[in-house]
Protein backbone atom coordinates (compact mmCIF):
# COMPACT_ATOMS: atom_id res chain seq x y z
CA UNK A 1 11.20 14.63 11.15
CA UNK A 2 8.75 12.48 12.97
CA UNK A 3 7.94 9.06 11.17
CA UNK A 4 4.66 9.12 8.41
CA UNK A 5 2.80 6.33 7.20
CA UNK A 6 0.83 7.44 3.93
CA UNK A 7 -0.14 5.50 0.73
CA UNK A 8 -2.18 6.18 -2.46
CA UNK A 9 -3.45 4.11 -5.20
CA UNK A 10 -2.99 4.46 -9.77
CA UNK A 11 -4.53 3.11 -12.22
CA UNK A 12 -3.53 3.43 -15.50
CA UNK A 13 -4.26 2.04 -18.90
CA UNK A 14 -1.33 0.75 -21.36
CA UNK A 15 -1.79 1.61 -24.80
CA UNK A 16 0.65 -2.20 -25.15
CA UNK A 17 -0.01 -6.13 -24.46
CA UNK A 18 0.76 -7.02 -20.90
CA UNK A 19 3.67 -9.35 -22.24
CA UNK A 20 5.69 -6.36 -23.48
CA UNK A 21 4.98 -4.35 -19.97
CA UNK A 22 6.72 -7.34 -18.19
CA UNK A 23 9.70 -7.84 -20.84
CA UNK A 24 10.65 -4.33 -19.27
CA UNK A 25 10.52 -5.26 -15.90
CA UNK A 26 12.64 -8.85 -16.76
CA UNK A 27 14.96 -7.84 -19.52
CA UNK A 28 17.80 -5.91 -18.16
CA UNK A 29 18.39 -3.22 -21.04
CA UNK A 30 14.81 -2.66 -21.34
CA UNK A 31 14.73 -2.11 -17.52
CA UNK A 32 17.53 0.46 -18.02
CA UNK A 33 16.10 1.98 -21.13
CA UNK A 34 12.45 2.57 -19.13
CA UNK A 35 14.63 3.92 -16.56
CA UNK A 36 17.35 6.13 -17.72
CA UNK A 37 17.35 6.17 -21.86
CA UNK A 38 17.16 10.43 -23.04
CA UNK A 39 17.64 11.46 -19.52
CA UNK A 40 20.18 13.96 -18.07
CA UNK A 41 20.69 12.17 -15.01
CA UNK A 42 24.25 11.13 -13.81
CA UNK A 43 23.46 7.13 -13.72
CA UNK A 44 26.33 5.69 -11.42
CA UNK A 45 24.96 1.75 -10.31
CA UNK A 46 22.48 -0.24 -11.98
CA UNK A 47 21.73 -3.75 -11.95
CA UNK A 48 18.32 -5.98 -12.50
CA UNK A 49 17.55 -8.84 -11.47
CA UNK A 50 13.80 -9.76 -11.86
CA UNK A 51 13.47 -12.65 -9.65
CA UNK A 52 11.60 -13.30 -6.19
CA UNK A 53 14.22 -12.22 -3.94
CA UNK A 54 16.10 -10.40 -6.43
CA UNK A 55 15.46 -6.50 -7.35
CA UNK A 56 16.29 -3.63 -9.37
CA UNK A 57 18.99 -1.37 -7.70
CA UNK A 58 19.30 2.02 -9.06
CA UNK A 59 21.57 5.01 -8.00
CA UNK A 60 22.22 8.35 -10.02
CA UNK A 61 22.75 11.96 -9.77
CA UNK A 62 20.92 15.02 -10.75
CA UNK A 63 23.36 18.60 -11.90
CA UNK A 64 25.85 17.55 -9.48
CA UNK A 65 23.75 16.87 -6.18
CA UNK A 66 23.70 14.30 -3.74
CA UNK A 67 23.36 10.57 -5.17
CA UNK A 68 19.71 9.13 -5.27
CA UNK A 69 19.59 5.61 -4.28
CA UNK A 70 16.67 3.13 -4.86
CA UNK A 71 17.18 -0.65 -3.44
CA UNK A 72 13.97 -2.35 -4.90
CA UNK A 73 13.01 -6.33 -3.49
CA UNK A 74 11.08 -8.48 -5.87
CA UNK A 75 8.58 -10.00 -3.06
CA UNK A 76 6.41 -11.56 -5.23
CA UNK A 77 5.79 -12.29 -9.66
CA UNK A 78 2.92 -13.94 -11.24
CA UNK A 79 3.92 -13.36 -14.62
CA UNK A 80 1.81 -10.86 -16.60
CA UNK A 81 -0.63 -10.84 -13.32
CA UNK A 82 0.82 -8.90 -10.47
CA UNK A 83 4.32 -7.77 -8.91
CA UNK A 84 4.95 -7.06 -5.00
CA UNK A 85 7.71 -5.44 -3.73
CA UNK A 86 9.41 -3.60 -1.05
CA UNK A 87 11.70 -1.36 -1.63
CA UNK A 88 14.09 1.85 0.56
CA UNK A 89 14.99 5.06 -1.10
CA UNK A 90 17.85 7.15 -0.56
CA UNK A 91 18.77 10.58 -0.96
CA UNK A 92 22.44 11.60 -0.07
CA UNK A 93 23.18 9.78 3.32
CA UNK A 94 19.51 10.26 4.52
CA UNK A 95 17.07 7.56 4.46
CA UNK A 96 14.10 8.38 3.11
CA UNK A 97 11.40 5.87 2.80
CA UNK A 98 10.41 2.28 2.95
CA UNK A 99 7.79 1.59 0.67
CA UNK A 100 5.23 -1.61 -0.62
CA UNK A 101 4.08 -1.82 -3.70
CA UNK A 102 1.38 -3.93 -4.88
CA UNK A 103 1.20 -4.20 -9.16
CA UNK A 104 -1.98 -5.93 -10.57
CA UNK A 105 -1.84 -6.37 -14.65
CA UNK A 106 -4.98 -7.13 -16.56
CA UNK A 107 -4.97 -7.81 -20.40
CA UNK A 108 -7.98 -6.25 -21.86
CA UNK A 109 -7.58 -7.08 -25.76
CA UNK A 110 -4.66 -4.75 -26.97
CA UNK A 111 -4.13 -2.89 -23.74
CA UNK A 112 -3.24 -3.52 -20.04
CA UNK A 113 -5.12 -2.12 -16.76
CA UNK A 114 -2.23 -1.63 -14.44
CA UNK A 115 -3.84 -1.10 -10.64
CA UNK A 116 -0.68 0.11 -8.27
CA UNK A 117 -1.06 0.70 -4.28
CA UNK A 118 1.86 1.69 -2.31
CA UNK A 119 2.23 1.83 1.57
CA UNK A 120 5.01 4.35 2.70
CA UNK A 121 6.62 4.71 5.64
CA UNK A 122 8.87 8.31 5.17
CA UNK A 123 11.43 9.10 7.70
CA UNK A 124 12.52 12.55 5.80
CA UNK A 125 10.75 15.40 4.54
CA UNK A 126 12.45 15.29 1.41
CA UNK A 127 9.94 13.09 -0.26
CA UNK A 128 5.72 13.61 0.36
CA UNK A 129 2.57 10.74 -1.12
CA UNK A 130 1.78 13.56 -3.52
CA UNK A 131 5.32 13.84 -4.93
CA UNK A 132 5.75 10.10 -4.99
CA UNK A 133 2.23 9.41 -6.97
CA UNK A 134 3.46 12.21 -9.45
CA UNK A 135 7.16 10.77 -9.83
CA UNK A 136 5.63 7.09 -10.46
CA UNK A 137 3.18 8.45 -12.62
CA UNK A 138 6.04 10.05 -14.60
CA UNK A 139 8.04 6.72 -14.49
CA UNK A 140 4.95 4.69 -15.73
CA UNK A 141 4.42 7.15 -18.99
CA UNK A 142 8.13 6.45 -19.77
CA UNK A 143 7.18 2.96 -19.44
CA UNK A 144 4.17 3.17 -21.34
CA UNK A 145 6.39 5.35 -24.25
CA UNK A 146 8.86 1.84 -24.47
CA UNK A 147 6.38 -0.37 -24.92
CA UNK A 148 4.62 1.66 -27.69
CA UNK A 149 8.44 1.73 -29.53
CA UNK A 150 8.90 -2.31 -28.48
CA UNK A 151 5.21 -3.17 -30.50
CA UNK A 152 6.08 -0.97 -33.48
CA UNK A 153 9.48 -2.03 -33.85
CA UNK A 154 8.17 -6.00 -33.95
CA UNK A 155 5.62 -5.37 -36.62
């Protein structure tokens, strides 16, 4: 498959405080919770480490199939502002992308605007802009679903 360069651009609005989005991304067991808590997938590495320079590296299995690996860079934090990162994905033995992703945060009273552009550069057809917006999309509604449960669970 000849090389792609694509991106796209989400906005979304968190029903949470900005605080609790980024305890996800720093605390460990909330990163694996937002990940893989009430899934069926086959989780066989993950570790967090939410520094600059550090990352979140991810690698499971769905029914059986070939291991999906994400390696995720921390490029950049300004805390409760905006996360950068690189990060390579995996599928099997195939490399499938090299991505940057750009993660603004703005606290608007209760809630957070979260603006997120991606570049991609895709070296396999297994993976497509349109399926990557929807899969991130996904992932931010599970991460959106965590906070909600964080917030009650501290009043």
């Amino acid at each position: 498959m000849p090389f792609r360069l694509d991106q796209y651009a989400l906005e979304k609005r968190f029903s949470a405080r900005i605080d609790t989005l980024f305890r996800i991304f720093s605390t460990p067991d909330l990163a694996w919770r937002w990940q893989f808590e009430d899934s069926l997938l086959d989780v066989i590495d993950f570790r967090s480490d939410f520094t600059v320079g550090g990352g979140l590296w991810t690698q499971w299995r769905i029914d059986h199939g070939a291991p999906i690996r994400v390696e995720i860079r921390y490029e950049h934090i300004e805390r409760n502002a905006r996360i950068a990162s690189t990060y390579r994905f995996w599928q099997g033995d195939t490399f499938v992308s090299l991505s940057l992703a750009d993660l603004t945060f703005r606290p608007e009273g209760d809630t957070t605007l979260l603006n997120l552009s991606e570049s991609i550069h895709l070296y396999s057809d297994v993976d497509d802009t349109s399926k990557r917006r929807d899969l991130t999309s996904w992932s931010l509604g599970r991460m959106e679903q965590l906070a909600q449960k964080l917030e009650r669970e501290a009043v």
